[in-house]
Protein backbone atom coordinates (compact mmCIF):
# COMPACT_ATOMS: atom_id res chain seq x y z
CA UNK A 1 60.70 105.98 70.34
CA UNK A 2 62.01 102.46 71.55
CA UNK A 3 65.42 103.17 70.14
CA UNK A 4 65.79 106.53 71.83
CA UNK A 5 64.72 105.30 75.17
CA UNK A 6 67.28 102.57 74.80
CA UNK A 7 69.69 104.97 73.96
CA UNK A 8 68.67 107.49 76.77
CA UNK A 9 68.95 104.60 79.22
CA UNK A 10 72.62 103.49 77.66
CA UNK A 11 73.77 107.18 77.91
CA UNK A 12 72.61 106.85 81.58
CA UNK A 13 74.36 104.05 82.71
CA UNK A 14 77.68 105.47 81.38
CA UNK A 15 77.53 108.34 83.20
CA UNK A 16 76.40 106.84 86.87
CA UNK A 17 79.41 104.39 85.84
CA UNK A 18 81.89 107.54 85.11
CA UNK A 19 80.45 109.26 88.34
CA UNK A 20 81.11 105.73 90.37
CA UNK A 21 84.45 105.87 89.25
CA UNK A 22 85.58 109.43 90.13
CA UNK A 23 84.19 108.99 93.53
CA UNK A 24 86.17 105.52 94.31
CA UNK A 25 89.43 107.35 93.13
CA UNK A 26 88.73 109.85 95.43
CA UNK A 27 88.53 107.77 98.09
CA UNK A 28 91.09 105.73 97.37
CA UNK A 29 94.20 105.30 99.69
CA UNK A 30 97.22 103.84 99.17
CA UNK A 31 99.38 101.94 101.90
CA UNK A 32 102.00 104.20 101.61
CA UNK A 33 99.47 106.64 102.92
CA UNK A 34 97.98 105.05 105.62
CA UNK A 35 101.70 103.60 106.48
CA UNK A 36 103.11 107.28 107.18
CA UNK A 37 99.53 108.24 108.89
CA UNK A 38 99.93 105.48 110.93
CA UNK A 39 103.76 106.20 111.74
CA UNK A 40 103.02 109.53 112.50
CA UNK A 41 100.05 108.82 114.61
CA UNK A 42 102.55 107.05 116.76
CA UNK A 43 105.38 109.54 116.81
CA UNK A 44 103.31 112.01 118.07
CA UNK A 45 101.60 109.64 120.76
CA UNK A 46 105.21 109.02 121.79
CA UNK A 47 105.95 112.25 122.35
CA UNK A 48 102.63 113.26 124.57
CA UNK A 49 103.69 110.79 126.26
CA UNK A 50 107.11 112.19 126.70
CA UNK A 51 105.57 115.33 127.71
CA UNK A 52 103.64 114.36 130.47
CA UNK A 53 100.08 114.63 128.67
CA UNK A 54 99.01 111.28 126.83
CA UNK A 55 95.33 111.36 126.50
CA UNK A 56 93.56 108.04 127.19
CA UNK A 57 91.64 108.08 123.84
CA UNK A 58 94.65 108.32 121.58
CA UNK A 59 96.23 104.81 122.33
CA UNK A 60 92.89 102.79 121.00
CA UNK A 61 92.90 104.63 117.91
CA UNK A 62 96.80 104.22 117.08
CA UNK A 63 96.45 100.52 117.92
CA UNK A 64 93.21 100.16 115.70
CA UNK A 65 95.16 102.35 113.16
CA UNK A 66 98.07 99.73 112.81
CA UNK A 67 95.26 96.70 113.01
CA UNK A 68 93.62 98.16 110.31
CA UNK A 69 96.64 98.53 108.22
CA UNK A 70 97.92 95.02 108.76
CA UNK A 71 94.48 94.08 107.64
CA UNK A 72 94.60 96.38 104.50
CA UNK A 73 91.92 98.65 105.08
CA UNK A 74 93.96 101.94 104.19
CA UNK A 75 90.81 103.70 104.82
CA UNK A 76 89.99 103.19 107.76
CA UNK A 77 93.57 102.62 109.08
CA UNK A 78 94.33 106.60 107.18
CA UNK A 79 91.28 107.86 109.30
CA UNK A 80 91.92 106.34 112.51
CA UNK A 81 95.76 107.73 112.56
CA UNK A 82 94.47 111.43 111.40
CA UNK A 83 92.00 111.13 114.86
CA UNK A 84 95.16 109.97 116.74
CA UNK A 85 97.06 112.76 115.56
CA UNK A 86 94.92 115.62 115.69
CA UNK A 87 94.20 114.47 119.41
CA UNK A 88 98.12 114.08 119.81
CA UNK A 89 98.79 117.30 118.71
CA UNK A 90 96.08 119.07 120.89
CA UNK A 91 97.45 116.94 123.92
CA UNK A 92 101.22 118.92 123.16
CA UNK A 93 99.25 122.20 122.97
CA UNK A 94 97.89 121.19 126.17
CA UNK A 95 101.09 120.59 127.90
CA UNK A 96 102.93 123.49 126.36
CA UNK A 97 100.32 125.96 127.72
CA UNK A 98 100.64 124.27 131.36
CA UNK A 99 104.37 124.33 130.98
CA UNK A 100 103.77 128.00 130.05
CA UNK A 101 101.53 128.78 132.41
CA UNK A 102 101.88 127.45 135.80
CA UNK A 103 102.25 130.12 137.87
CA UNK A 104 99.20 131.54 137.10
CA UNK A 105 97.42 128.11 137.64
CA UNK A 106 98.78 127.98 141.22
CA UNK A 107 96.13 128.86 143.55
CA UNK A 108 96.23 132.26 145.14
């Protein structure tokens, strides 16, 4: 009975190890990831800008983005630029549609 438990237990531990492991190399970013996030991040912060239509809570989170990669935390630095962009890219919707449709938000 000893032996199996000790064997049960063994067994056990490989497979929380196994299951550790899959889950870290999911998570796991590379710089070159978190590099092009970032640069992106900024492109398209750039060109809100250009348009007319920055939003104040994109700049914080493409400055912590490049912080964050200088201090090699891909992670965070990869999630911080995909905020920056998705807000980028809803602040050139934004400007499109008002570019679009002016006239009908003059007042009548």
């Amino acid at each position: 009975m000893k032996v199996l438990f000790n064997n049960s237990r063994a067994v056990l531990i490989c497979i929380l190890l196994i299951l550790a492991s899959f889950s870290s190399i999911a998570k796991s970013v590379t710089q070159a990831q978190a590099k092009a996030a970032t640069e992106e991040a900024h492109n398209l912060w750039q060109q809100s800008i250009a348009a007319g239509h920055e939003w104040s809570t994109i700049k914080p989170l493409v400055v912590q983005s490049k912080k964050n990669l200088t201090a090699k935390l891909y992670f965070s630095a990869l999630s911080l630029a995909e905020q920056a962009i998705s807000q980028s890219k809803q602040a050139l919707i934004q400007a499109e549609h008002e570019k679009i449709n002016w006239l009908n938000n003059l007042p009548k």
